[in-house]
C-alpha atoms as a PDB file:
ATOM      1  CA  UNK A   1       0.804  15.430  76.335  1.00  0.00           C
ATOM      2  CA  UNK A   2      -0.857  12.435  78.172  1.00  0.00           C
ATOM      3  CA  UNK A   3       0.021   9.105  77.394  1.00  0.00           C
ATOM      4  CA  UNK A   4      -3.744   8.811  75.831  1.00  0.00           C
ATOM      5  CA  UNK A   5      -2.928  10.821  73.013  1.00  0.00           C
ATOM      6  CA  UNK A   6       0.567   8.953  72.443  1.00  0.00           C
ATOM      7  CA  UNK A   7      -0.774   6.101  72.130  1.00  0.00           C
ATOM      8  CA  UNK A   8      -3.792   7.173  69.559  1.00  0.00           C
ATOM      9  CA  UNK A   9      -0.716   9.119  67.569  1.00  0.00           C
ATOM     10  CA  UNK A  10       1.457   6.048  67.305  1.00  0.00           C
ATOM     11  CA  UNK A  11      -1.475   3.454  66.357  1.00  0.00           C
ATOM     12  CA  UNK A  12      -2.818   5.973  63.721  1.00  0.00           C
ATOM     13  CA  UNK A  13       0.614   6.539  62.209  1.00  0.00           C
ATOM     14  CA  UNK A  14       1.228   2.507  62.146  1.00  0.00           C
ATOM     15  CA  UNK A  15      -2.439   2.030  60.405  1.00  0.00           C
ATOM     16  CA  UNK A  16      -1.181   4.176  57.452  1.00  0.00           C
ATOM     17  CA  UNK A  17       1.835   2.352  57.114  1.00  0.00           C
ATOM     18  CA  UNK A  18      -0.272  -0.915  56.982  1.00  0.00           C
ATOM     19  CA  UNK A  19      -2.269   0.405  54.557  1.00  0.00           C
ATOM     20  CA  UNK A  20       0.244   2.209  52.706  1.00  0.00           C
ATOM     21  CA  UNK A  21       2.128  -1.357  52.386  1.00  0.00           C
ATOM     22  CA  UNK A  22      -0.591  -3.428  51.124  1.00  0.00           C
ATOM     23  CA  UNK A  23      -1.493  -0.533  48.256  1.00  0.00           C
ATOM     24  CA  UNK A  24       2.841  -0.990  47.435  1.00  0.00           C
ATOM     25  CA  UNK A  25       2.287  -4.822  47.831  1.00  0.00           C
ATOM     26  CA  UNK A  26      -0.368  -5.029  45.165  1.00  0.00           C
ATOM     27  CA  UNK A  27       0.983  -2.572  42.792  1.00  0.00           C
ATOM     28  CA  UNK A  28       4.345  -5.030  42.371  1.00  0.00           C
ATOM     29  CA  UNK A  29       2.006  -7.900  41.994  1.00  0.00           C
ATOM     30  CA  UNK A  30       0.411  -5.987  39.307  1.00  0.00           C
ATOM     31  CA  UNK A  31       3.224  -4.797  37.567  1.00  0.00           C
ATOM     32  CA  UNK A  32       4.871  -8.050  37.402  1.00  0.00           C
ATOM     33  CA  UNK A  33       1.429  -9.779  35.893  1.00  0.00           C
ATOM     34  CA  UNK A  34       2.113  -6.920  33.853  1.00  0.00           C
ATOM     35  CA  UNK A  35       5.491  -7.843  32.406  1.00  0.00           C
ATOM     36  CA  UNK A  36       5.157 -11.366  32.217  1.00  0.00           C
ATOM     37  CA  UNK A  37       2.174 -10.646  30.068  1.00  0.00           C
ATOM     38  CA  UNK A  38       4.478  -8.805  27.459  1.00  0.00           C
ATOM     39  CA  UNK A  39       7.116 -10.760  27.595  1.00  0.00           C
ATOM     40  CA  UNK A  40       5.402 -14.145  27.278  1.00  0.00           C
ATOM     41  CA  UNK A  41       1.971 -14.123  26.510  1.00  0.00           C
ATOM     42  CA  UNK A  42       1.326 -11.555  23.710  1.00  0.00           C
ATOM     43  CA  UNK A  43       4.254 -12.324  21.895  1.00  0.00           C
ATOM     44  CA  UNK A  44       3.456 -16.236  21.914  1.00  0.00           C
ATOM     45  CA  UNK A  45      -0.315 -14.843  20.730  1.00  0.00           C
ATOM     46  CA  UNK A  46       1.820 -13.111  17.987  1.00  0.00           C
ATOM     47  CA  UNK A  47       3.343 -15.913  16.909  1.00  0.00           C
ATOM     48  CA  UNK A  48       0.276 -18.223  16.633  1.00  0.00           C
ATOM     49  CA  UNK A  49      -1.278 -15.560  14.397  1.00  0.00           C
ATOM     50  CA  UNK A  50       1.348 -15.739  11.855  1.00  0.00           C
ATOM     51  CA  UNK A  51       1.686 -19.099  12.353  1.00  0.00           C
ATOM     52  CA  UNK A  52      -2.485 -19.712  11.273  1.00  0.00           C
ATOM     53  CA  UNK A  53      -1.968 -17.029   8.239  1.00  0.00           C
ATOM     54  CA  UNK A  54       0.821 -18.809   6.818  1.00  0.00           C
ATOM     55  CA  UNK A  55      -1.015 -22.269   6.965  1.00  0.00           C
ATOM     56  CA  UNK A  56      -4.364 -20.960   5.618  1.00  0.00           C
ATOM     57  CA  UNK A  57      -2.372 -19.325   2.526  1.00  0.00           C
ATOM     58  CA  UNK A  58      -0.791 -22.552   1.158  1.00  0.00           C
ATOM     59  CA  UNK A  59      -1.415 -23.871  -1.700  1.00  0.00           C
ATOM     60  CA  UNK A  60      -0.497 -25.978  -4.821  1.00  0.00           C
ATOM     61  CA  UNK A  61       3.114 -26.255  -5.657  1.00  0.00           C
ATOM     62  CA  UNK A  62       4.329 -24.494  -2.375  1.00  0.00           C
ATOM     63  CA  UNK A  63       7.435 -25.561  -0.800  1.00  0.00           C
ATOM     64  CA  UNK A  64       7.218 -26.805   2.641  1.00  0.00           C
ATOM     65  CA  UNK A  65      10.060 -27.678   5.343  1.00  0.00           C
ATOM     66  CA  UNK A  66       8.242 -30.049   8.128  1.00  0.00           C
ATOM     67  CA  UNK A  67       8.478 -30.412  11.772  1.00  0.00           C
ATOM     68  CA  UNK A  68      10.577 -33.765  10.688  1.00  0.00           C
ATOM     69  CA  UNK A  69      13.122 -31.576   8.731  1.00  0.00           C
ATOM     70  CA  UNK A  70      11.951 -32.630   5.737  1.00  0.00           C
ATOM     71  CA  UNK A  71      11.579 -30.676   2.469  1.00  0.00           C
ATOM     72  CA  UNK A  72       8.959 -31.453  -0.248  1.00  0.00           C
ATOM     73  CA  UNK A  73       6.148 -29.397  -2.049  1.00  0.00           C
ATOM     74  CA  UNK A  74       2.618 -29.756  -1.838  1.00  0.00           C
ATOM     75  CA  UNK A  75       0.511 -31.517  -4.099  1.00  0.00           C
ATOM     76  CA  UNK A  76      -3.596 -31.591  -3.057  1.00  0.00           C
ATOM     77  CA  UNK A  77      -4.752 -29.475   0.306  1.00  0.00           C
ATOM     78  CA  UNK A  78      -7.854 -30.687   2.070  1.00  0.00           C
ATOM     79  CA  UNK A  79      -9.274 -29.119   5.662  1.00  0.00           C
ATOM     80  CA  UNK A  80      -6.812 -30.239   7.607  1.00  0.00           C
ATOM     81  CA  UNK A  81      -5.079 -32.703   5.491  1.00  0.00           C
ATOM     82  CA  UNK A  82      -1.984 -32.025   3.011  1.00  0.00           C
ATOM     83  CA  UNK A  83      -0.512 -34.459   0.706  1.00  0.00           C
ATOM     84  CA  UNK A  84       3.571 -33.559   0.501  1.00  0.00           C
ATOM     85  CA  UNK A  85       5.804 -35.113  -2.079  1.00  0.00           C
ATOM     86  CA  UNK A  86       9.000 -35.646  -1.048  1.00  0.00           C
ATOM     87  CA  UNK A  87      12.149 -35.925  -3.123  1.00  0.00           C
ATOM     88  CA  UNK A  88      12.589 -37.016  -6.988  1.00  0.00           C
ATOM     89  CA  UNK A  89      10.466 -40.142  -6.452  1.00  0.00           C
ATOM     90  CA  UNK A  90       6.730 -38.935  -7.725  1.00  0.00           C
ATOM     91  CA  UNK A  91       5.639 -42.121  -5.508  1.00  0.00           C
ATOM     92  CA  UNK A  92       6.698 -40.494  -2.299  1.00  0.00           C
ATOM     93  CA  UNK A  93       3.576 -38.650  -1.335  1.00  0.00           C
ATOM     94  CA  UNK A  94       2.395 -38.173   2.415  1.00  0.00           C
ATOM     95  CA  UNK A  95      -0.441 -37.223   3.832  1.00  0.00           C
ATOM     96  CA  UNK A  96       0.404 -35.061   7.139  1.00  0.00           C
ATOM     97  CA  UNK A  97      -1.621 -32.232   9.226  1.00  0.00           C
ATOM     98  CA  UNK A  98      -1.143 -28.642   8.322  1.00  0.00           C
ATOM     99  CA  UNK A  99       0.105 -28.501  11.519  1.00  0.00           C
ATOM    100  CA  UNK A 100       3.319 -30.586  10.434  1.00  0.00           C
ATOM    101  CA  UNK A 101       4.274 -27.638   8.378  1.00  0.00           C
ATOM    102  CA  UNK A 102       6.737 -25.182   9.679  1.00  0.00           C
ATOM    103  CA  UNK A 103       7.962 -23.019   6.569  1.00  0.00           C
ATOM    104  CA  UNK A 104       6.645 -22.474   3.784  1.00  0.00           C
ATOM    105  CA  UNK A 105       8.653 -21.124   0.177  1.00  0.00           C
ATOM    106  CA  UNK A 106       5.590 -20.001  -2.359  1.00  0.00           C
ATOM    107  CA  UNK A 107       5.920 -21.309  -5.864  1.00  0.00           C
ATOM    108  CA  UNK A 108       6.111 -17.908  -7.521  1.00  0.00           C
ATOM    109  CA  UNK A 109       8.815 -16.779  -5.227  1.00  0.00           C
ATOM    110  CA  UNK A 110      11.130 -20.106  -6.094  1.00  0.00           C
ATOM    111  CA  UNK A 111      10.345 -19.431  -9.199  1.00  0.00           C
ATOM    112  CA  UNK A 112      11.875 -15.937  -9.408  1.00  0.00           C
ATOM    113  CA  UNK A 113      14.764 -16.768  -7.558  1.00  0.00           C
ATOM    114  CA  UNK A 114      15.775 -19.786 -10.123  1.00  0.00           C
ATOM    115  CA  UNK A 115      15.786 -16.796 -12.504  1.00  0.00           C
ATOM    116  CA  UNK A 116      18.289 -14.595 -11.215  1.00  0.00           C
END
């Protein structure tokens, strides 16, 4: 063996390696995109969905807890607009967002429980 074909050996073998760490190099980038997609992003997508169904399914009567902490029920529901009344006093009526609104009771379902 000449020192030639050393040489060619060793820079052949060291080429793979390069190669061969890039390919490992861009597979844990990938996988960790991967995971931090499921843990944050599709579950936070998740969320937002039920968040939109519960606000387009309000309606009359409904209970509502707001982002304020405060309880009421809803009396008239425009676009984007709901009037809440809050408490025993029928003059305390506020018009918030839909957005305000973090929980919602349905009217049937208080209803039912009252009964039991």
């Amino acid at each position: 063996m000449n020192l030639a074909s050393i040489l060619l050996a060793s820079g052949a073998s060291g080429a793979q390696s390069a190669a061969g760490s890039i390919t490992v190099m861009i597979a844990w980038v990938a996988g960790c995109v991967l995971i931090m997609y499921l843990l944050m992003v599709k579950p936070q997508k998740k969320q937002q969905r039920e968040l939109e169904s519960m606000l387009s399914s309000l309606e009359v009567g409904d209970s509502v807890l707001t982002t304020g902490g405060f309880y009421g029920v809803i009396i008239d529901i425009s676009d984007e607009v709901v009037i809440v009344e809050f408490g025993n006093n029928k003059n305390c009526r506020i018009p918030m967002k839909k957005g305000a609104i973090v929980e919602v009771e349905k009217a049937a379902d208080g209803i039912e429980t009252e009964s039991k």
